[in-house]
PDB file of N, CA and C in Angstrom:
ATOM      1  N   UNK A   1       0.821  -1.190   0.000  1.00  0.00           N
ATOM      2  CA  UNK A   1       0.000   0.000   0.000  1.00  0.00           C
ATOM      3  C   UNK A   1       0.869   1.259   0.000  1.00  0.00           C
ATOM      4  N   UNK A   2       1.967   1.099   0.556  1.00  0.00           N
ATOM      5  CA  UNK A   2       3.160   2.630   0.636  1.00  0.00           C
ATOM      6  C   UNK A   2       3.166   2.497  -0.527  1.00  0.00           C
ATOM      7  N   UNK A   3       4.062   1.605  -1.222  1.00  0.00           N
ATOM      8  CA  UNK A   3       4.493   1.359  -2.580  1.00  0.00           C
ATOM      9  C   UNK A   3       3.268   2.405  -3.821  1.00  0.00           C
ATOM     10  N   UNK A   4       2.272   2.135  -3.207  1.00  0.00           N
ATOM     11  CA  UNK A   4       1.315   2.567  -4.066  1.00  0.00           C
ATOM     12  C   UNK A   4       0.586   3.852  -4.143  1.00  0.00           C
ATOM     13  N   UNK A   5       0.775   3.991  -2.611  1.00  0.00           N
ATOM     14  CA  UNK A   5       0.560   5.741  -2.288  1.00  0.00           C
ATOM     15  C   UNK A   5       1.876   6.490  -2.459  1.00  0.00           C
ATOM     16  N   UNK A   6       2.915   6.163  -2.999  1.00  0.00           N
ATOM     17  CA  UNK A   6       3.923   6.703  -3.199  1.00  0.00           C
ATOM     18  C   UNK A   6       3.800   6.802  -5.082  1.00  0.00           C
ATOM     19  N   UNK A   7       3.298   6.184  -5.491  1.00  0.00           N
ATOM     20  CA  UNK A   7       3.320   6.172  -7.103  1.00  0.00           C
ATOM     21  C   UNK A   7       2.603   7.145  -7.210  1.00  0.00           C
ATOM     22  N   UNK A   8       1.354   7.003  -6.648  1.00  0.00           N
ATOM     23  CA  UNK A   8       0.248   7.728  -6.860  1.00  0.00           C
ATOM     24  C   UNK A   8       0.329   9.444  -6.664  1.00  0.00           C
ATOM     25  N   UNK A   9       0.885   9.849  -5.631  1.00  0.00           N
ATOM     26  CA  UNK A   9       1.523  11.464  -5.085  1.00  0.00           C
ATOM     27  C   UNK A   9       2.247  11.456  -6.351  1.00  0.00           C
ATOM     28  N   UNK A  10       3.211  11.068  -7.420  1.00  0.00           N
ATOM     29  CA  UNK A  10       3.608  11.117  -8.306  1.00  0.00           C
ATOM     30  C   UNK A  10       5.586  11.147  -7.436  1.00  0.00           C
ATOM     31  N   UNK A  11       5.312  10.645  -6.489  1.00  0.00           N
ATOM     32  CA  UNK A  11       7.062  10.595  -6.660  1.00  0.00           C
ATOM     33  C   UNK A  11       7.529   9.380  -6.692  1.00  0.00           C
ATOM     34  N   UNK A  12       8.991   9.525  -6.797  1.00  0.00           N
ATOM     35  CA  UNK A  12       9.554   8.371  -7.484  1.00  0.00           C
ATOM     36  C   UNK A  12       9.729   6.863  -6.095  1.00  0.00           C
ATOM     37  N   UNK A  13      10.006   6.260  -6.697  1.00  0.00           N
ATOM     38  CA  UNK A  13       9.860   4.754  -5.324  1.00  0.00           C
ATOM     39  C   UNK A  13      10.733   3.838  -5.453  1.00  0.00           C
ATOM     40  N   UNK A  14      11.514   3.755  -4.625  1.00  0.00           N
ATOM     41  CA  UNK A  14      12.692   2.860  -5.025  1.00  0.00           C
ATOM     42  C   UNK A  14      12.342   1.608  -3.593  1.00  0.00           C
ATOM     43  N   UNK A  15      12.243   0.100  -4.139  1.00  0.00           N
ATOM     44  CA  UNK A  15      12.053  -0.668  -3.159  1.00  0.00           C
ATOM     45  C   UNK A  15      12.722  -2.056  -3.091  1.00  0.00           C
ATOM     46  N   UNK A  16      13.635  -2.496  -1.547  1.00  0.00           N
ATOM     47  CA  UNK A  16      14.370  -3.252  -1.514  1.00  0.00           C
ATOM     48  C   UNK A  16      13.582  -4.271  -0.600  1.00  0.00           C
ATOM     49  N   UNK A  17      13.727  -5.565  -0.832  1.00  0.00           N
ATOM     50  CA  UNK A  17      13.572  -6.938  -0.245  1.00  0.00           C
ATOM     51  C   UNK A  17      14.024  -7.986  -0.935  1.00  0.00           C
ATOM     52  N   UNK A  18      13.520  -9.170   0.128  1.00  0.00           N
ATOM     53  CA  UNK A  18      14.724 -10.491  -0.180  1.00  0.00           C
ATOM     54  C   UNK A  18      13.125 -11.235   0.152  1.00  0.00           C
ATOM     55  N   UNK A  19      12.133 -11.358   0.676  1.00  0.00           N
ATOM     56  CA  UNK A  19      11.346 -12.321   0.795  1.00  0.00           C
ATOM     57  C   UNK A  19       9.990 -12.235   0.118  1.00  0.00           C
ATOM     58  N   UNK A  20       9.183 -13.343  -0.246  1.00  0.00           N
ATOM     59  CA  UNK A  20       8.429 -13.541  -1.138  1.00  0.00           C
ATOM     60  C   UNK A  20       7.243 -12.639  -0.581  1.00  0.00           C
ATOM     61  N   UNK A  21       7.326 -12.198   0.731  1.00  0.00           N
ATOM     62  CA  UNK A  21       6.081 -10.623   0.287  1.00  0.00           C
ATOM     63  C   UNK A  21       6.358  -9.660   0.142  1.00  0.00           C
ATOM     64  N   UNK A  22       7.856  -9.481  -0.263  1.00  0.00           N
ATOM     65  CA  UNK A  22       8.131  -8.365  -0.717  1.00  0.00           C
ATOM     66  C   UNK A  22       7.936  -8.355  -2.129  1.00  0.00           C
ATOM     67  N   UNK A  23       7.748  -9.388  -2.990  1.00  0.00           N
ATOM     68  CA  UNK A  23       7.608  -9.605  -4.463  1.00  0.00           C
ATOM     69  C   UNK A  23       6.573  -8.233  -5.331  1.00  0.00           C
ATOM     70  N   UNK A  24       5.542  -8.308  -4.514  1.00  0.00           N
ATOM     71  CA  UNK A  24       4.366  -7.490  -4.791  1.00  0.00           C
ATOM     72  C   UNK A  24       4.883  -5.705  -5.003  1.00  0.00           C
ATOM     73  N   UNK A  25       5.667  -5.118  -3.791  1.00  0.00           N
ATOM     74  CA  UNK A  25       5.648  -4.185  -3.491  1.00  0.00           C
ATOM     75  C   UNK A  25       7.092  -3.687  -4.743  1.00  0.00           C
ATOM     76  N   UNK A  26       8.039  -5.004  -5.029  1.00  0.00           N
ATOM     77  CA  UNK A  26       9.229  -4.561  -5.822  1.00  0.00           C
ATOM     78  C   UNK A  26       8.595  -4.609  -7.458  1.00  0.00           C
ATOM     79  N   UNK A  27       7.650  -5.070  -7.720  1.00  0.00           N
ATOM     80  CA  UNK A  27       6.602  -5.244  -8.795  1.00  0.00           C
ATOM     81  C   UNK A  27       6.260  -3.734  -9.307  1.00  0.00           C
ATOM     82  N   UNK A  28       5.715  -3.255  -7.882  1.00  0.00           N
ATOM     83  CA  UNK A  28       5.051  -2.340  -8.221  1.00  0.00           C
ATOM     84  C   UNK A  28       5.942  -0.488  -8.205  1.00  0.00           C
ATOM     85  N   UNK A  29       7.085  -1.093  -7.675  1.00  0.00           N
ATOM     86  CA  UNK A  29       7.816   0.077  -7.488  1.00  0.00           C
ATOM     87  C   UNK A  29       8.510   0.344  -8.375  1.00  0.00           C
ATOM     88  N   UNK A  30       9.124   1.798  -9.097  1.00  0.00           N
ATOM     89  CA  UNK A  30       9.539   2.422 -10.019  1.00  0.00           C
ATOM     90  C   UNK A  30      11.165   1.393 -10.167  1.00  0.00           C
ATOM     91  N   UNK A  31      12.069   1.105  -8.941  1.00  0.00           N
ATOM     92  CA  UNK A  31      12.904   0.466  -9.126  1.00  0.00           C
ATOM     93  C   UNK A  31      12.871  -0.695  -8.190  1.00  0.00           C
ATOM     94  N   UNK A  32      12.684  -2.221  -8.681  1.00  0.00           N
ATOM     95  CA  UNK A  32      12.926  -2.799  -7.508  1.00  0.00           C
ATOM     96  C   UNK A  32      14.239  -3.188  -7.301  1.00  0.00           C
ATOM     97  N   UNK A  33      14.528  -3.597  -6.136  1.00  0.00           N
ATOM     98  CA  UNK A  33      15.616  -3.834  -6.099  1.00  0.00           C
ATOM     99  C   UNK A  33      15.608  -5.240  -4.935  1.00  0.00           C
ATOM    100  N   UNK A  34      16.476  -6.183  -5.439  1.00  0.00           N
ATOM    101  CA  UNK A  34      16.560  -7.740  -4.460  1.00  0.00           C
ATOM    102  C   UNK A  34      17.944  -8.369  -4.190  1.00  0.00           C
ATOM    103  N   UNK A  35      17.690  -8.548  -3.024  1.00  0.00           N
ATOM    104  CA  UNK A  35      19.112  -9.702  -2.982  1.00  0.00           C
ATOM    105  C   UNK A  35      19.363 -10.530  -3.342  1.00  0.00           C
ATOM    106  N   UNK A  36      20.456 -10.921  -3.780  1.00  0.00           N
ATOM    107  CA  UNK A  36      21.286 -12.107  -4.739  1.00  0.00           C
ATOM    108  C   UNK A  36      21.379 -13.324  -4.088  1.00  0.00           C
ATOM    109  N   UNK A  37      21.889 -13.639  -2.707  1.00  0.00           N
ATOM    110  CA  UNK A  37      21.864 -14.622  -1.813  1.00  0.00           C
ATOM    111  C   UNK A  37      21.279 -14.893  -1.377  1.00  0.00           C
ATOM    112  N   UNK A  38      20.399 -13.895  -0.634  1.00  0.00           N
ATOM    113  CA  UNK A  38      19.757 -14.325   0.665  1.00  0.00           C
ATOM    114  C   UNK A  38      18.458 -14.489  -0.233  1.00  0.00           C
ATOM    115  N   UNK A  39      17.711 -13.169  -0.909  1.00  0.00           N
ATOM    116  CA  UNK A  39      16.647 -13.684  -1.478  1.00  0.00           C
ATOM    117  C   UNK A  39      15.982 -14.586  -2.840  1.00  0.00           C
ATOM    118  N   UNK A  40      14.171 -14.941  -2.433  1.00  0.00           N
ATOM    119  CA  UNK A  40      13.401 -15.966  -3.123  1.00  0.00           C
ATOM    120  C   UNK A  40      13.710 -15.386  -4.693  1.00  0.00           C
ATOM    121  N   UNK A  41      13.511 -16.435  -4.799  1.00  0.00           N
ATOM    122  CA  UNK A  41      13.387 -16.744  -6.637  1.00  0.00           C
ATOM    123  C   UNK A  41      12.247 -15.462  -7.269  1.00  0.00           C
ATOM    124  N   UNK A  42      10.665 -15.741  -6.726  1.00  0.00           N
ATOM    125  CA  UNK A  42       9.701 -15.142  -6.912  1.00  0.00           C
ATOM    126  C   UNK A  42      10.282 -13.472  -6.562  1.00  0.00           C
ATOM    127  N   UNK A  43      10.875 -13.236  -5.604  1.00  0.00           N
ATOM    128  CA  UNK A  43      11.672 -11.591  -5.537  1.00  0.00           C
ATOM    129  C   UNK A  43      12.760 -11.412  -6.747  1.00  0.00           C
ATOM    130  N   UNK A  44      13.430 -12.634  -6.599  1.00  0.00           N
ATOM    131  CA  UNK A  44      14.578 -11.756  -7.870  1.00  0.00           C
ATOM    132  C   UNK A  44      13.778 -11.501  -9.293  1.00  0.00           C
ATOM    133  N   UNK A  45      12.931 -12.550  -9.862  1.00  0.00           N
ATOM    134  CA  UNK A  45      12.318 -12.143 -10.873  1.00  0.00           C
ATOM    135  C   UNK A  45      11.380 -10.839 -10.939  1.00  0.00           C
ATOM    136  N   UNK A  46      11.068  -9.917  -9.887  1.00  0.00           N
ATOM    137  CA  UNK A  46      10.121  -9.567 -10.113  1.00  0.00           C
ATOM    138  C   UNK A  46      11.268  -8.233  -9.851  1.00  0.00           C
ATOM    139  N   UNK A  47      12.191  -8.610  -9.412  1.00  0.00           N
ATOM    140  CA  UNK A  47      13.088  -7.150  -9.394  1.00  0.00           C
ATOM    141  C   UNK A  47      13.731  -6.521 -10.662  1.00  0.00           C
ATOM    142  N   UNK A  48      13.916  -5.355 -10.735  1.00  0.00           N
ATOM    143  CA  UNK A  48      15.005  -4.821 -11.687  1.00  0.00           C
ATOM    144  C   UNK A  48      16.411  -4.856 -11.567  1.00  0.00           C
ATOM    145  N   UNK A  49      16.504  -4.308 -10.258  1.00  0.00           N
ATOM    146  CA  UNK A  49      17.911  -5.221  -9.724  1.00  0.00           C
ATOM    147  C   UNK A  49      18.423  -6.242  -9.438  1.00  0.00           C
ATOM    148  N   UNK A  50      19.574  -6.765  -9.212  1.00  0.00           N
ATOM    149  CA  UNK A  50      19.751  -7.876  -8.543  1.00  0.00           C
ATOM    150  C   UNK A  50      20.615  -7.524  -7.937  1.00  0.00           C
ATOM    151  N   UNK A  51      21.256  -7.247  -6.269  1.00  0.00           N
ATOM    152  CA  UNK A  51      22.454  -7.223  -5.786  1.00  0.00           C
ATOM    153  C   UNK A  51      22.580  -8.598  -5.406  1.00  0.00           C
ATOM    154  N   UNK A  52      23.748  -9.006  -6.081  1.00  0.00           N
ATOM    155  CA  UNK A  52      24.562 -10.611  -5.880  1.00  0.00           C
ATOM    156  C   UNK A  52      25.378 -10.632  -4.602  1.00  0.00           C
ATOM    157  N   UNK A  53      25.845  -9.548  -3.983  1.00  0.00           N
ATOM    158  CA  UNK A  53      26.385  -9.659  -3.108  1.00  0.00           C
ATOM    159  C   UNK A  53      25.945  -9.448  -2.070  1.00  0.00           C
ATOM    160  N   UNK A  54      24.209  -8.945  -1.625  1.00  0.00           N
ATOM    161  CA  UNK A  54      23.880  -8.376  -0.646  1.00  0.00           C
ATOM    162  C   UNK A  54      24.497  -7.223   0.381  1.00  0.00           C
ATOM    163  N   UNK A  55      24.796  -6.696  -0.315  1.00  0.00           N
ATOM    164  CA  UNK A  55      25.901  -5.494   0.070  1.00  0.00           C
ATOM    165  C   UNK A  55      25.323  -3.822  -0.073  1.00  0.00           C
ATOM    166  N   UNK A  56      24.850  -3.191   0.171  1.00  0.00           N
ATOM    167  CA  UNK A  56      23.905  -2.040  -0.101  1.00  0.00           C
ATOM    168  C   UNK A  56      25.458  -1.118  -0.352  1.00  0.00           C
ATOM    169  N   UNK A  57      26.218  -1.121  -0.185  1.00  0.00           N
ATOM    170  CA  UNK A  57      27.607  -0.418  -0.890  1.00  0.00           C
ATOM    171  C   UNK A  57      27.407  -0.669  -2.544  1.00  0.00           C
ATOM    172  N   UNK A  58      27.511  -1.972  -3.046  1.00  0.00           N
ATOM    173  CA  UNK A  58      27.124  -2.068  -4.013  1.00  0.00           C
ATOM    174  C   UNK A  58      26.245  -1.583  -5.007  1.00  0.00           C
ATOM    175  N   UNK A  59      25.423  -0.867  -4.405  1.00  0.00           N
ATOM    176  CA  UNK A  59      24.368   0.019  -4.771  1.00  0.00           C
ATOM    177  C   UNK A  59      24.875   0.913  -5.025  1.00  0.00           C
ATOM    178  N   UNK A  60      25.556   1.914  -4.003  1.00  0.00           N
ATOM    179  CA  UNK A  60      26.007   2.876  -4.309  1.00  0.00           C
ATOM    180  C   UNK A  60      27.293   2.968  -5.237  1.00  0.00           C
ATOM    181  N   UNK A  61      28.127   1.789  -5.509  1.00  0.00           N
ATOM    182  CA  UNK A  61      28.858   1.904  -6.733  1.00  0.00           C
ATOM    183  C   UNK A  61      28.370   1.715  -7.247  1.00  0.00           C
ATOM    184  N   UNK A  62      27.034   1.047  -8.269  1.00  0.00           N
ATOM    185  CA  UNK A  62      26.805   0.695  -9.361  1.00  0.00           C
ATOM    186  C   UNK A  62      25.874   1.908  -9.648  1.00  0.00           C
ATOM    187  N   UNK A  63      25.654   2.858  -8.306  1.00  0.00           N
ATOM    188  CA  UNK A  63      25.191   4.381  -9.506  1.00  0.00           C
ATOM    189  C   UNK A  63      25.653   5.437  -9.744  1.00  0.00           C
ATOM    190  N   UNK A  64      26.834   5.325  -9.071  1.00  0.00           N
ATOM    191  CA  UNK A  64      28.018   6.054  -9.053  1.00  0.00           C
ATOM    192  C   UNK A  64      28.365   6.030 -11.245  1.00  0.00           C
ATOM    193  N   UNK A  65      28.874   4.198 -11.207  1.00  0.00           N
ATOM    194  CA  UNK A  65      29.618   3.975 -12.670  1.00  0.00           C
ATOM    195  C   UNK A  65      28.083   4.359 -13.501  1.00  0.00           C
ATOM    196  N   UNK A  66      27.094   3.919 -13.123  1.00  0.00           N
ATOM    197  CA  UNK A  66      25.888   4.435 -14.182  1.00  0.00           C
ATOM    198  C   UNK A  66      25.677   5.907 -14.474  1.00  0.00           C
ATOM    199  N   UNK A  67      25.563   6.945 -13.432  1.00  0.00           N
ATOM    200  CA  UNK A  67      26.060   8.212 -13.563  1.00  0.00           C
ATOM    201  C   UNK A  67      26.830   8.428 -14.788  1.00  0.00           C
ATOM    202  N   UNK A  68      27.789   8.263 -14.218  1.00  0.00           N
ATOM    203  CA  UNK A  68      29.448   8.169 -14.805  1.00  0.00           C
ATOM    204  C   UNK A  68      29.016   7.951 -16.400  1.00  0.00           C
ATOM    205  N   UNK A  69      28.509   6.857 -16.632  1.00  0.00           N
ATOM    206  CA  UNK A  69      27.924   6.546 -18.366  1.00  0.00           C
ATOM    207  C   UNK A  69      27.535   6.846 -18.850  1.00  0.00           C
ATOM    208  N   UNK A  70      26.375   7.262 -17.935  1.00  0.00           N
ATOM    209  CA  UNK A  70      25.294   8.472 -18.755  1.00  0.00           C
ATOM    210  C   UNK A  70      25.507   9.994 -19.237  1.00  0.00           C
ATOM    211  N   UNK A  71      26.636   9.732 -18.203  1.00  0.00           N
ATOM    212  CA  UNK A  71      27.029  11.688 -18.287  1.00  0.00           C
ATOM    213  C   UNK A  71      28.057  11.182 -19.612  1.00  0.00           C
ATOM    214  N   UNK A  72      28.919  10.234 -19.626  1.00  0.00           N
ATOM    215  CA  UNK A  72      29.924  10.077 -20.779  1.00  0.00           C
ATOM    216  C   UNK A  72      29.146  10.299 -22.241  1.00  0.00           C
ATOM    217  N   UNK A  73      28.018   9.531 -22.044  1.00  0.00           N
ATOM    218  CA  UNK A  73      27.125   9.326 -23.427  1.00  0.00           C
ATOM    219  C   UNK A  73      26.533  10.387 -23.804  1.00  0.00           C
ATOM    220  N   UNK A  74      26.006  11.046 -22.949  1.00  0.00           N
ATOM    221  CA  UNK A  74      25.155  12.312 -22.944  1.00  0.00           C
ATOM    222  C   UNK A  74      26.668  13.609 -24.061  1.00  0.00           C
ATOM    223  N   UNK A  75      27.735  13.350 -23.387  1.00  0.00           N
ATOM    224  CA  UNK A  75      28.713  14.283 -24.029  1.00  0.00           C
ATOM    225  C   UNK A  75      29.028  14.116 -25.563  1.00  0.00           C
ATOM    226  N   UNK A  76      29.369  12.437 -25.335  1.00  0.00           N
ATOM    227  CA  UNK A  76      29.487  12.030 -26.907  1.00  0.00           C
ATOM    228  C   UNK A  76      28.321  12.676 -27.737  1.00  0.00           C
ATOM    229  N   UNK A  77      27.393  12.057 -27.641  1.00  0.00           N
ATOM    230  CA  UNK A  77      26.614  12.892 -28.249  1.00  0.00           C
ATOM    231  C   UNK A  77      26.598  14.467 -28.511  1.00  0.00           C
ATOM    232  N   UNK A  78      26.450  14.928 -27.978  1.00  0.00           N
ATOM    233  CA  UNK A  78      26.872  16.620 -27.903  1.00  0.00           C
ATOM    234  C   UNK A  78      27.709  16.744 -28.697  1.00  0.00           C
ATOM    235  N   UNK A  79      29.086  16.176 -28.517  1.00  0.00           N
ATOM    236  CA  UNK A  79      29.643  16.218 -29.566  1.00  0.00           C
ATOM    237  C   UNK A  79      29.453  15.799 -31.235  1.00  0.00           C
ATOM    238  N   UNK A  80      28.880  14.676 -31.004  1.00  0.00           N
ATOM    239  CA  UNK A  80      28.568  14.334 -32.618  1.00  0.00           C
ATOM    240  C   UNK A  80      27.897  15.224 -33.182  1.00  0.00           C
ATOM    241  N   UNK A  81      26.576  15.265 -32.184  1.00  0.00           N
ATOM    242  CA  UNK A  81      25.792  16.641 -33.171  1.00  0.00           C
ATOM    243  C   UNK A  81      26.388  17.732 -33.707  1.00  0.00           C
ATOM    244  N   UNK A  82      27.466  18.413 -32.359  1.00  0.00           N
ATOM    245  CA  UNK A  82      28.407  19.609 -33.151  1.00  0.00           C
ATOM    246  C   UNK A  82      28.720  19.567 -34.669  1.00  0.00           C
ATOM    247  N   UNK A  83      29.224  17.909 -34.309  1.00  0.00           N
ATOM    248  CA  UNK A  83      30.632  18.139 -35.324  1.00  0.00           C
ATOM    249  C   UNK A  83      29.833  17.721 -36.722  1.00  0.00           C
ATOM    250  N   UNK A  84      28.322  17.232 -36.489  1.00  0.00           N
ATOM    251  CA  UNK A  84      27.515  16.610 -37.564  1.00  0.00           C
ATOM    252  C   UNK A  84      26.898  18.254 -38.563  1.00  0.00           C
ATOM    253  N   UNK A  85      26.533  19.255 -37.255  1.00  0.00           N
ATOM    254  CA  UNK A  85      25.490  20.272 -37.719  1.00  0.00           C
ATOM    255  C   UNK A  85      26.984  21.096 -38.769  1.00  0.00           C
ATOM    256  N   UNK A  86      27.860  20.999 -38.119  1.00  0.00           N
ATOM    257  CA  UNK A  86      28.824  22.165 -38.922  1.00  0.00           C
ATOM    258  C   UNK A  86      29.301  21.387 -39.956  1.00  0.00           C
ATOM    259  N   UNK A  87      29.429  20.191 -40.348  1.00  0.00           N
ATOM    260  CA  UNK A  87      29.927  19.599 -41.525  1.00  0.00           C
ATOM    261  C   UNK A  87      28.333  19.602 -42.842  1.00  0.00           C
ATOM    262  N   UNK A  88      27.499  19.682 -41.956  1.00  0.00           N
ATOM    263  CA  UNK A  88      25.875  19.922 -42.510  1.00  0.00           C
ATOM    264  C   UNK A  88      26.158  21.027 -43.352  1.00  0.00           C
ATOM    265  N   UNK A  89      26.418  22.312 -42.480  1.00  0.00           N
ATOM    266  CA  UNK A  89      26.519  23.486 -43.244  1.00  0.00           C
ATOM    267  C   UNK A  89      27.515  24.011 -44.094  1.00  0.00           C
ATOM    268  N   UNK A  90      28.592  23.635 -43.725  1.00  0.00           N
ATOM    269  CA  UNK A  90      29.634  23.216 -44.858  1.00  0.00           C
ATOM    270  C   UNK A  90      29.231  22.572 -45.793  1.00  0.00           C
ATOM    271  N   UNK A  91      28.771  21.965 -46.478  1.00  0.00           N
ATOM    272  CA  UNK A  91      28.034  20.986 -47.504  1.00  0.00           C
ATOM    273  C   UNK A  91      26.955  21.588 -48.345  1.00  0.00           C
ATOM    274  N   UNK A  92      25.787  22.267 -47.044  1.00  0.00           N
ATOM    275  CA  UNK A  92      25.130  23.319 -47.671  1.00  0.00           C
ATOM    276  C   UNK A  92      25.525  24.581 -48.281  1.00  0.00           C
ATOM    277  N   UNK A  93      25.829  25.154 -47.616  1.00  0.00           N
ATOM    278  CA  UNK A  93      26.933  26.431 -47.839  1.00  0.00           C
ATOM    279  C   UNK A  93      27.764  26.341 -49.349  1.00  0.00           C
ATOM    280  N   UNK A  94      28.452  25.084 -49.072  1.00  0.00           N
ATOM    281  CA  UNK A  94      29.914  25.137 -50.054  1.00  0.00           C
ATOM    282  C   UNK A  94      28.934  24.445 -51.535  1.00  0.00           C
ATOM    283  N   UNK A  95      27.937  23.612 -51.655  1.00  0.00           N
ATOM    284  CA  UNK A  95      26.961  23.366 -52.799  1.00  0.00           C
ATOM    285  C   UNK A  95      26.006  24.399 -53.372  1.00  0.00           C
ATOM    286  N   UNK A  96      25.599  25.509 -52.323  1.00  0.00           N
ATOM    287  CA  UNK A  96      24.792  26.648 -52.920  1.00  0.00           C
ATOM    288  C   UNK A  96      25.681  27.365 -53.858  1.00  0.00           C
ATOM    289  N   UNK A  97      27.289  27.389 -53.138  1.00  0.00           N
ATOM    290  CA  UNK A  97      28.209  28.530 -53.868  1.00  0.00           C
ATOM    291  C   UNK A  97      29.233  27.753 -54.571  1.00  0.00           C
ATOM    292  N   UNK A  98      29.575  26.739 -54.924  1.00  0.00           N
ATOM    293  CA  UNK A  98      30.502  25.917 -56.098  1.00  0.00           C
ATOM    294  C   UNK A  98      29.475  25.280 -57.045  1.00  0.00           C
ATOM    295  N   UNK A  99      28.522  24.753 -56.526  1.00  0.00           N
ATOM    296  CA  UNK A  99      27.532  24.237 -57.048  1.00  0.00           C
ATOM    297  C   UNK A  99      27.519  22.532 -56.867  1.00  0.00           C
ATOM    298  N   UNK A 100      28.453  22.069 -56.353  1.00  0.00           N
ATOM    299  CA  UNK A 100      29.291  20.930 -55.777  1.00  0.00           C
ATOM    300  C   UNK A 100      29.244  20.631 -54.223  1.00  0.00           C
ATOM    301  N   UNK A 101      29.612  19.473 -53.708  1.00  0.00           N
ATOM    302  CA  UNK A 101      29.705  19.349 -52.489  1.00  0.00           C
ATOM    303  C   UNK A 101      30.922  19.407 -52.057  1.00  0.00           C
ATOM    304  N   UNK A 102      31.229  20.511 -50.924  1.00  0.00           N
ATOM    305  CA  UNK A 102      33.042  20.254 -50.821  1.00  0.00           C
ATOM    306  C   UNK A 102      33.331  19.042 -50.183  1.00  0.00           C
ATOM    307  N   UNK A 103      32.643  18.414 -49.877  1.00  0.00           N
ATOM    308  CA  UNK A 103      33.198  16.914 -49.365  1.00  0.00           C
ATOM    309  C   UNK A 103      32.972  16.107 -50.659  1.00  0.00           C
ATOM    310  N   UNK A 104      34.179  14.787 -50.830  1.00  0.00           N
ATOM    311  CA  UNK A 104      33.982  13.987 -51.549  1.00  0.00           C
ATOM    312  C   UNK A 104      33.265  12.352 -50.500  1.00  0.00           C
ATOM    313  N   UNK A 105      33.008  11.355 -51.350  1.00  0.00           N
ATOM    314  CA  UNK A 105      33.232  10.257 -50.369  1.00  0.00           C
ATOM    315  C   UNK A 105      34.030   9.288 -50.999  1.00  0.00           C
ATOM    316  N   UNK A 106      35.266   8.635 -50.336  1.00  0.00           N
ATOM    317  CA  UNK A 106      36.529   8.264 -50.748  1.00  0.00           C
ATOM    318  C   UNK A 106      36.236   6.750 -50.634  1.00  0.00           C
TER     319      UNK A 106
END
């Protein structure tokens, strides 16, 4: 019922257990999250997570490096687009006024 009055207010719900009545509540929560050792079968499937080590440190490194990825990817990108929009207009640009594309493809 938290699980659900917490969706419902519209904020986010992050929920951890290892035993089979917790199955319901990691179901229903935005992230579930279960233990690797200690917990049921019926919990790990129904989780998004799995900590294998039962270690709640583990948690906090694995969103630490996810961070970390997202912010990496998020840049790459940024960059491609740069380097995509100005080779765009170079192309446009240099075909309105040679009548040609200044790029070849080799």
């Amino acid at each position: 019922m938290f699980v659900e009055a917490m969706r419902q207010s519209g904020s986010f719900c992050a929920y951890t257990g290892d035993s089979i009545s917790d199955a319901m509540a990691i179901s229903k929560a935005n992230v579930g999250i279960s233990m690797g050792k200690s917990g049921c079968a019926v919990t790990k499937d129904q989780a998004d997570i799995i900590i294998l080590d039962d270690n709640f440190s583990s948690v906090k490194n694995a969103s630490k490096w996810g961070r970390n990825i997202y912010d990496n990817a998020r840049k790459f990108i940024q960059y491609q687009l740069t380097a995509n929009i100005v080779v765009m207009v170079f192309v446009i640009v240099g075909g309105a006024t040679l009548g040609r594309s200044p790029f070849n493809v080799i």
